[in-house]
PDB file of N, CA and C in Angstrom:
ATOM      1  N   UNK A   1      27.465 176.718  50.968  1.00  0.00           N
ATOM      2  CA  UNK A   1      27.380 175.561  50.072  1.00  0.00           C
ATOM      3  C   UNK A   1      28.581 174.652  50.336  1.00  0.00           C
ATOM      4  N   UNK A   2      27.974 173.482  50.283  1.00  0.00           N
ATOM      5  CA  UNK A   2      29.417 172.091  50.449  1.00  0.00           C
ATOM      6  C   UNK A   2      29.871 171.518  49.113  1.00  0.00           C
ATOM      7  N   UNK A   3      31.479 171.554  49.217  1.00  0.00           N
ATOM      8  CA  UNK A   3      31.297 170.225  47.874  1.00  0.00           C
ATOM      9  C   UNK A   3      31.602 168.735  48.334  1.00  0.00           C
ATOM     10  N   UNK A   4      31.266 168.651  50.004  1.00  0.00           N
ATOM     11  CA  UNK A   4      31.067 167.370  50.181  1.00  0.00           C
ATOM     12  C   UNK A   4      30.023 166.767  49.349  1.00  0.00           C
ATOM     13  N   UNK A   5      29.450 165.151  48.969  1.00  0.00           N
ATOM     14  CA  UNK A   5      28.428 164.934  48.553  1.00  0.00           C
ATOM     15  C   UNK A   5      27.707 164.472  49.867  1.00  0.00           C
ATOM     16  N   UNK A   6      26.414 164.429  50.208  1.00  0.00           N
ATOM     17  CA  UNK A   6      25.847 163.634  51.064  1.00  0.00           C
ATOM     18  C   UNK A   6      25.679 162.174  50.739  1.00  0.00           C
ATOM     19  N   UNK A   7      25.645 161.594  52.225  1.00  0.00           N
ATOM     20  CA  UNK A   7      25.699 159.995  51.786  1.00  0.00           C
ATOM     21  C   UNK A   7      24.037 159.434  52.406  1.00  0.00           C
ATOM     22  N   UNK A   8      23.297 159.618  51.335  1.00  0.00           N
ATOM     23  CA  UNK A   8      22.055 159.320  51.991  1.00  0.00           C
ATOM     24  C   UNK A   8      21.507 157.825  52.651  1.00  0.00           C
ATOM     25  N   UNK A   9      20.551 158.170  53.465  1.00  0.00           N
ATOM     26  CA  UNK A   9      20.270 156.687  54.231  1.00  0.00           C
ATOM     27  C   UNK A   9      18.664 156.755  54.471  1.00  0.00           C
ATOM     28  N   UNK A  10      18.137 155.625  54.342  1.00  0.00           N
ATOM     29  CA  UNK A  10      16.743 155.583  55.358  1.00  0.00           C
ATOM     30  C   UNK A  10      16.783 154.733  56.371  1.00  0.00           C
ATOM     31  N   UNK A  11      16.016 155.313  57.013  1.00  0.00           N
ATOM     32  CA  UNK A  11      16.213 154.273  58.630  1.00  0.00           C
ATOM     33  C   UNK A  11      15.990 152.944  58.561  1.00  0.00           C
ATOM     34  N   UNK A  12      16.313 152.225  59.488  1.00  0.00           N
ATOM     35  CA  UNK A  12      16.260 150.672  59.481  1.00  0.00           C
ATOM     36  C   UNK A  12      14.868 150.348  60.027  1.00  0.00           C
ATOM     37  N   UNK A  13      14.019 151.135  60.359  1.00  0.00           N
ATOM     38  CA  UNK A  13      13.002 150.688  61.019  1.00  0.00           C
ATOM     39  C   UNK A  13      11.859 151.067  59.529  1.00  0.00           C
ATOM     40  N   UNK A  14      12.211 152.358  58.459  1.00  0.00           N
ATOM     41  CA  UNK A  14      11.501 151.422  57.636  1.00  0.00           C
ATOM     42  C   UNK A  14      11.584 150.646  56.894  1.00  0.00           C
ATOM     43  N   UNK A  15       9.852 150.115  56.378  1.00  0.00           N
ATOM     44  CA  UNK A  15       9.354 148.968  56.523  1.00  0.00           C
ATOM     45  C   UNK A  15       9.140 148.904  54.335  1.00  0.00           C
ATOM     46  N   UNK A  16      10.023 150.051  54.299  1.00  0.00           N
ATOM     47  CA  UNK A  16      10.100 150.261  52.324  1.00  0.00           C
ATOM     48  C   UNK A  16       8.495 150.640  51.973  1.00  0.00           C
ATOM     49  N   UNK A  17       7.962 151.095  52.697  1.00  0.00           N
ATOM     50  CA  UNK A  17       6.188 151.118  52.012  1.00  0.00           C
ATOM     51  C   UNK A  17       5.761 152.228  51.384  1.00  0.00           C
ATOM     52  N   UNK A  18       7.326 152.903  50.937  1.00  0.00           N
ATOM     53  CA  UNK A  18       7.315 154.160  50.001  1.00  0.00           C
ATOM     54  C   UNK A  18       7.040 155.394  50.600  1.00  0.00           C
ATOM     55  N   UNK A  19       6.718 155.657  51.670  1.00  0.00           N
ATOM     56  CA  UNK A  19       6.796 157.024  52.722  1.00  0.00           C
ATOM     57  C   UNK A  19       7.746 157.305  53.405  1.00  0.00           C
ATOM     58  N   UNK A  20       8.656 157.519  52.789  1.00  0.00           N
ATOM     59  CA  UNK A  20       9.995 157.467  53.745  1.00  0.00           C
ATOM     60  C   UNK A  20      11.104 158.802  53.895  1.00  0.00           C
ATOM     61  N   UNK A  21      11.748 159.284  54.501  1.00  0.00           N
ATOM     62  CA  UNK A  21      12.743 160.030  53.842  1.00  0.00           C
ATOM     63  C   UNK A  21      13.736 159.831  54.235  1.00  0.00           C
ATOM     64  N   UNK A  22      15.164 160.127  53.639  1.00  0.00           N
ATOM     65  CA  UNK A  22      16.019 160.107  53.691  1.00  0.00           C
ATOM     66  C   UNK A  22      17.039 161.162  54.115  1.00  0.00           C
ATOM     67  N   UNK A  23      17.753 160.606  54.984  1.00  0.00           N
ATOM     68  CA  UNK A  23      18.631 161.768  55.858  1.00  0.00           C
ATOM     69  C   UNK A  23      20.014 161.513  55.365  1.00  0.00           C
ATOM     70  N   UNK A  24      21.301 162.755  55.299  1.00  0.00           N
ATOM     71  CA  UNK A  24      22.778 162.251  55.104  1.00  0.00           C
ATOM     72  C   UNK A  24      23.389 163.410  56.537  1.00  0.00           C
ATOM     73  N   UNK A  25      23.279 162.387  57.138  1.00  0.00           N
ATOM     74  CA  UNK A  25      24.090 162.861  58.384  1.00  0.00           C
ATOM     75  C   UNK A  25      25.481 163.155  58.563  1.00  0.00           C
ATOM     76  N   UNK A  26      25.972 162.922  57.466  1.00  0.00           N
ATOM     77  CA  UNK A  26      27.647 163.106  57.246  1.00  0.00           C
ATOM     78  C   UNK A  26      27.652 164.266  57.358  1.00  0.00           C
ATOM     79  N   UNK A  27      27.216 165.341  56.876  1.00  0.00           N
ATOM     80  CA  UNK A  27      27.293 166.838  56.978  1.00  0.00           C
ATOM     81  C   UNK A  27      27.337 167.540  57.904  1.00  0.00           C
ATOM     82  N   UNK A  28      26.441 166.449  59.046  1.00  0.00           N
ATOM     83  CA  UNK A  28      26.674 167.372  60.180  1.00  0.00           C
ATOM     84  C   UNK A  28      27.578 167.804  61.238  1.00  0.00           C
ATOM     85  N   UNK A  29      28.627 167.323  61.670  1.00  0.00           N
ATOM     86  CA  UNK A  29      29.655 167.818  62.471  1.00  0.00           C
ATOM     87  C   UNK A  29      30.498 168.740  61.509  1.00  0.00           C
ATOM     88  N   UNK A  30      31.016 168.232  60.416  1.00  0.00           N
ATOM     89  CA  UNK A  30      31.875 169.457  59.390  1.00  0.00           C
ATOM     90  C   UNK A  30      31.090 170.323  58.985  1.00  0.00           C
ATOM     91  N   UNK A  31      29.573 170.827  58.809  1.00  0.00           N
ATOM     92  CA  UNK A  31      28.909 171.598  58.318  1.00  0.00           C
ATOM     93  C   UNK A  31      27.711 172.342  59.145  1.00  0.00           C
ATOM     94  N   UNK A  32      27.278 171.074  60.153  1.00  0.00           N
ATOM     95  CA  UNK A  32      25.966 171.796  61.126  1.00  0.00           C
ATOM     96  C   UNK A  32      25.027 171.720  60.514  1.00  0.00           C
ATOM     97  N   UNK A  33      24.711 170.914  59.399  1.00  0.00           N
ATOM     98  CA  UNK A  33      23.459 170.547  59.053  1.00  0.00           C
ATOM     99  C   UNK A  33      23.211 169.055  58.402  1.00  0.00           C
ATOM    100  N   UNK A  34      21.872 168.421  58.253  1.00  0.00           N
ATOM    101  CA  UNK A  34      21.498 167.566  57.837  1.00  0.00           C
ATOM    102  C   UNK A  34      20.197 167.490  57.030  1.00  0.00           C
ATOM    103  N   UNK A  35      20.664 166.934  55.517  1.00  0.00           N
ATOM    104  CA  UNK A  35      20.303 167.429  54.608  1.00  0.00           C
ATOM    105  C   UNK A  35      18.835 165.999  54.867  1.00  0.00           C
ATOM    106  N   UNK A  36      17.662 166.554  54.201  1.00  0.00           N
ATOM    107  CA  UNK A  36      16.104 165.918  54.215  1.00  0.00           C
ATOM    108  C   UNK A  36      15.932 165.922  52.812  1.00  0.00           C
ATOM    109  N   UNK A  37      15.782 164.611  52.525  1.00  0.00           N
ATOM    110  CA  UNK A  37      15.150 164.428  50.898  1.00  0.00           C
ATOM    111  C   UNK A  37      13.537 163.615  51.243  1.00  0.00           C
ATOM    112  N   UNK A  38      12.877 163.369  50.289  1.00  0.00           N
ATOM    113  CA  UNK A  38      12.103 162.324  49.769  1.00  0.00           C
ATOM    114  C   UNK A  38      12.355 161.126  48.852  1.00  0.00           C
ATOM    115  N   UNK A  39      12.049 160.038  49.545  1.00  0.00           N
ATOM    116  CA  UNK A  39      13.236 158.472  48.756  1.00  0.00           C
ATOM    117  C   UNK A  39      12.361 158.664  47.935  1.00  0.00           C
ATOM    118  N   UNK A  40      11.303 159.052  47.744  1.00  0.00           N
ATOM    119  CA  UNK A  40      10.537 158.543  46.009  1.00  0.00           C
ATOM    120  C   UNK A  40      10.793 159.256  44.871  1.00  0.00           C
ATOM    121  N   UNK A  41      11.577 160.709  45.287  1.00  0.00           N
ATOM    122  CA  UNK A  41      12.041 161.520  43.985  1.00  0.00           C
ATOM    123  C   UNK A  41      13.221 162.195  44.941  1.00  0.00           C
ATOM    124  N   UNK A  42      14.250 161.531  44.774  1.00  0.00           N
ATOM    125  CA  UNK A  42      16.130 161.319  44.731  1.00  0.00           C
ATOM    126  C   UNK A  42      16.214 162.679  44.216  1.00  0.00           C
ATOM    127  N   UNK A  43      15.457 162.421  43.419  1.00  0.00           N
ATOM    128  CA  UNK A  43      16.652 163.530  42.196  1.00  0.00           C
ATOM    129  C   UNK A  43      15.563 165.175  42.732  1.00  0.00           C
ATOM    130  N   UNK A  44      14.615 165.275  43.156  1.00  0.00           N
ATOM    131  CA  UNK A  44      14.214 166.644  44.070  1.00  0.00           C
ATOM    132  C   UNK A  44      15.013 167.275  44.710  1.00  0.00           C
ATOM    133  N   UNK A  45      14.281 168.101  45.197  1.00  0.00           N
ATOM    134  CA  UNK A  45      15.021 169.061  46.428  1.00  0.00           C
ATOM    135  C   UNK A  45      15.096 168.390  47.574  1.00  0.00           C
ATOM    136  N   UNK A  46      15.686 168.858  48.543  1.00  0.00           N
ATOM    137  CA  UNK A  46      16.396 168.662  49.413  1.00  0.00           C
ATOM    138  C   UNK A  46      16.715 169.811  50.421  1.00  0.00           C
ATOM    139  N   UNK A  47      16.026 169.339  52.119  1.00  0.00           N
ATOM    140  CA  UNK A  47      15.845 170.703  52.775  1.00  0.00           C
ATOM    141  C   UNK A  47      16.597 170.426  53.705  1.00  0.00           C
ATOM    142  N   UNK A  48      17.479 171.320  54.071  1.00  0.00           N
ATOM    143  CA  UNK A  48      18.581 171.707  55.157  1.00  0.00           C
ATOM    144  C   UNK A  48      18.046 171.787  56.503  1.00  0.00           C
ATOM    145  N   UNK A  49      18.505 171.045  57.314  1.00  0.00           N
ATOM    146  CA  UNK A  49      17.845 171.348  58.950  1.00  0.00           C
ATOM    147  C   UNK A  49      19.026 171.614  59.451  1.00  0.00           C
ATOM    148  N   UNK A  50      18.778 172.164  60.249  1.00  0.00           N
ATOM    149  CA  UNK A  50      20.619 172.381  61.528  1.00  0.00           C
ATOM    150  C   UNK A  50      20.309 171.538  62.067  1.00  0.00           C
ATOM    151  N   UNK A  51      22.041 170.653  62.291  1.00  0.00           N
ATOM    152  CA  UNK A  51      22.384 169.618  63.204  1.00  0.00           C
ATOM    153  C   UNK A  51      21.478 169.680  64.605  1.00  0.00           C
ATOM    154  N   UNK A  52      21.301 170.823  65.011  1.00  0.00           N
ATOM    155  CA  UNK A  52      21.280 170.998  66.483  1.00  0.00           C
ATOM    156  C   UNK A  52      19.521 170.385  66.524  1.00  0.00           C
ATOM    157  N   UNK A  53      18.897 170.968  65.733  1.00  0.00           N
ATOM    158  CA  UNK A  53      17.471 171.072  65.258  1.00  0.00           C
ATOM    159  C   UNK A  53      16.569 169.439  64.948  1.00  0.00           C
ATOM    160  N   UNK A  54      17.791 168.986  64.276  1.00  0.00           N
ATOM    161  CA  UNK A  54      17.390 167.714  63.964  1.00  0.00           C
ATOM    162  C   UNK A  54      17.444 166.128  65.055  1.00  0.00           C
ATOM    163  N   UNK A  55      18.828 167.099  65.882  1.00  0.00           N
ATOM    164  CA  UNK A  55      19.077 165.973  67.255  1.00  0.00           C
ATOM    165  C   UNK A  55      17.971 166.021  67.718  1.00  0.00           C
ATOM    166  N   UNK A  56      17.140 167.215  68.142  1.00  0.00           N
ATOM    167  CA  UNK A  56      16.210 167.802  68.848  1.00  0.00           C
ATOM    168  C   UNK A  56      15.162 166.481  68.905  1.00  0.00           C
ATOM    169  N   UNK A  57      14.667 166.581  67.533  1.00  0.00           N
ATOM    170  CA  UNK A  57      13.892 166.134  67.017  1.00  0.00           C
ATOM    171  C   UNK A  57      13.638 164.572  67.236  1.00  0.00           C
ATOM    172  N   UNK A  58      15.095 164.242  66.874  1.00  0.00           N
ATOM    173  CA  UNK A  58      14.760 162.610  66.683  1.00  0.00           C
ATOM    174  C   UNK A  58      14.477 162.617  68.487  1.00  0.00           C
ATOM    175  N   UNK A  59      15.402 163.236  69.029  1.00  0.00           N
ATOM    176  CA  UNK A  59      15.323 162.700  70.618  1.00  0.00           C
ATOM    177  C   UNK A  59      13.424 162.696  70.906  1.00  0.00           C
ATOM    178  N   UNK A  60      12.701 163.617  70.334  1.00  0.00           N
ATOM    179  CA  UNK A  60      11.357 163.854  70.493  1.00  0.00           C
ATOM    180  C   UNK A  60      10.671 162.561  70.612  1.00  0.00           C
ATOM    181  N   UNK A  61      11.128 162.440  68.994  1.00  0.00           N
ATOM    182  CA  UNK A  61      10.607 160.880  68.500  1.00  0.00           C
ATOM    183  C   UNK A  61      10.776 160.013  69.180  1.00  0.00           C
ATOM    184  N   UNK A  62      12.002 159.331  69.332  1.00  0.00           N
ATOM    185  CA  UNK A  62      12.634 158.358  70.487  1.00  0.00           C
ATOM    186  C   UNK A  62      11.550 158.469  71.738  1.00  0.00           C
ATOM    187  N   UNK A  63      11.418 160.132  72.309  1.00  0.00           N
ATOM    188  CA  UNK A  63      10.821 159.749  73.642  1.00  0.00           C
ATOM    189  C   UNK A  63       8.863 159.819  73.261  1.00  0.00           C
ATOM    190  N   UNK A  64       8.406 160.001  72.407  1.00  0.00           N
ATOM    191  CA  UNK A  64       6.894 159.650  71.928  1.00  0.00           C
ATOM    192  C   UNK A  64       6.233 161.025  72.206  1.00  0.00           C
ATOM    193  N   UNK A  65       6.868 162.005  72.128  1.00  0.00           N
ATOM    194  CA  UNK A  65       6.350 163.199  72.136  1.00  0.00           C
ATOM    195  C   UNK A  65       5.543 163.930  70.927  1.00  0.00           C
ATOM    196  N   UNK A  66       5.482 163.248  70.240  1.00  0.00           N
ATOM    197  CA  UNK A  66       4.930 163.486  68.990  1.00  0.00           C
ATOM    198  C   UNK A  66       3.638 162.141  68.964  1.00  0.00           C
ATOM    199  N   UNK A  67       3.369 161.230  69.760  1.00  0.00           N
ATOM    200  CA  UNK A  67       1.989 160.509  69.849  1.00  0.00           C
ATOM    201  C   UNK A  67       2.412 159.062  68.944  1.00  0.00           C
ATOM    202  N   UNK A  68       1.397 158.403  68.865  1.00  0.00           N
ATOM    203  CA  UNK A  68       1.713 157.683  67.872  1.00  0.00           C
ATOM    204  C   UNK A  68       0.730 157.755  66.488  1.00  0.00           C
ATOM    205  N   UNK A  69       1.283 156.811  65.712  1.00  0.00           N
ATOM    206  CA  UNK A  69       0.738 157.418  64.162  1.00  0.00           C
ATOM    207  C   UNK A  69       0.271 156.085  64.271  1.00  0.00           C
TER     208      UNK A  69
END
């Protein structure tokens, strides 16, 4: 457990159309993880990915390995 707080963000690419989530990447070099909310209920839970897990990921995205939506 951290008593950093996370500093949450949504990406710049969305478009606010209420499907969104929110990442606080601050955690991850001092902690190794990056915390996953839902922007429409803040005040929910909130799921832990490892840093390593989540680079993974976006790089996925970035390269279209996941298709388009």
């Amino acid at each position: 457990m951290t008593t950093e707080t996370p500093r949450w963000f949504t990406s710049s690419y969305s478009n606010n159309g209420g499907a969104c989530v929110e990442v606080a990447t601050n955690l991850a070099t001092p902690h190794g993880i990056v915390p996953v909310r839902d922007s429409k209920n803040v005040s929910g839970p909130s799921l832990s990915v490892q840093a390593t897990a989540f680079t993974t990921f976006v790089a996925g995205v970035r390269a279209g390995d996941f298709g388009e939506v």
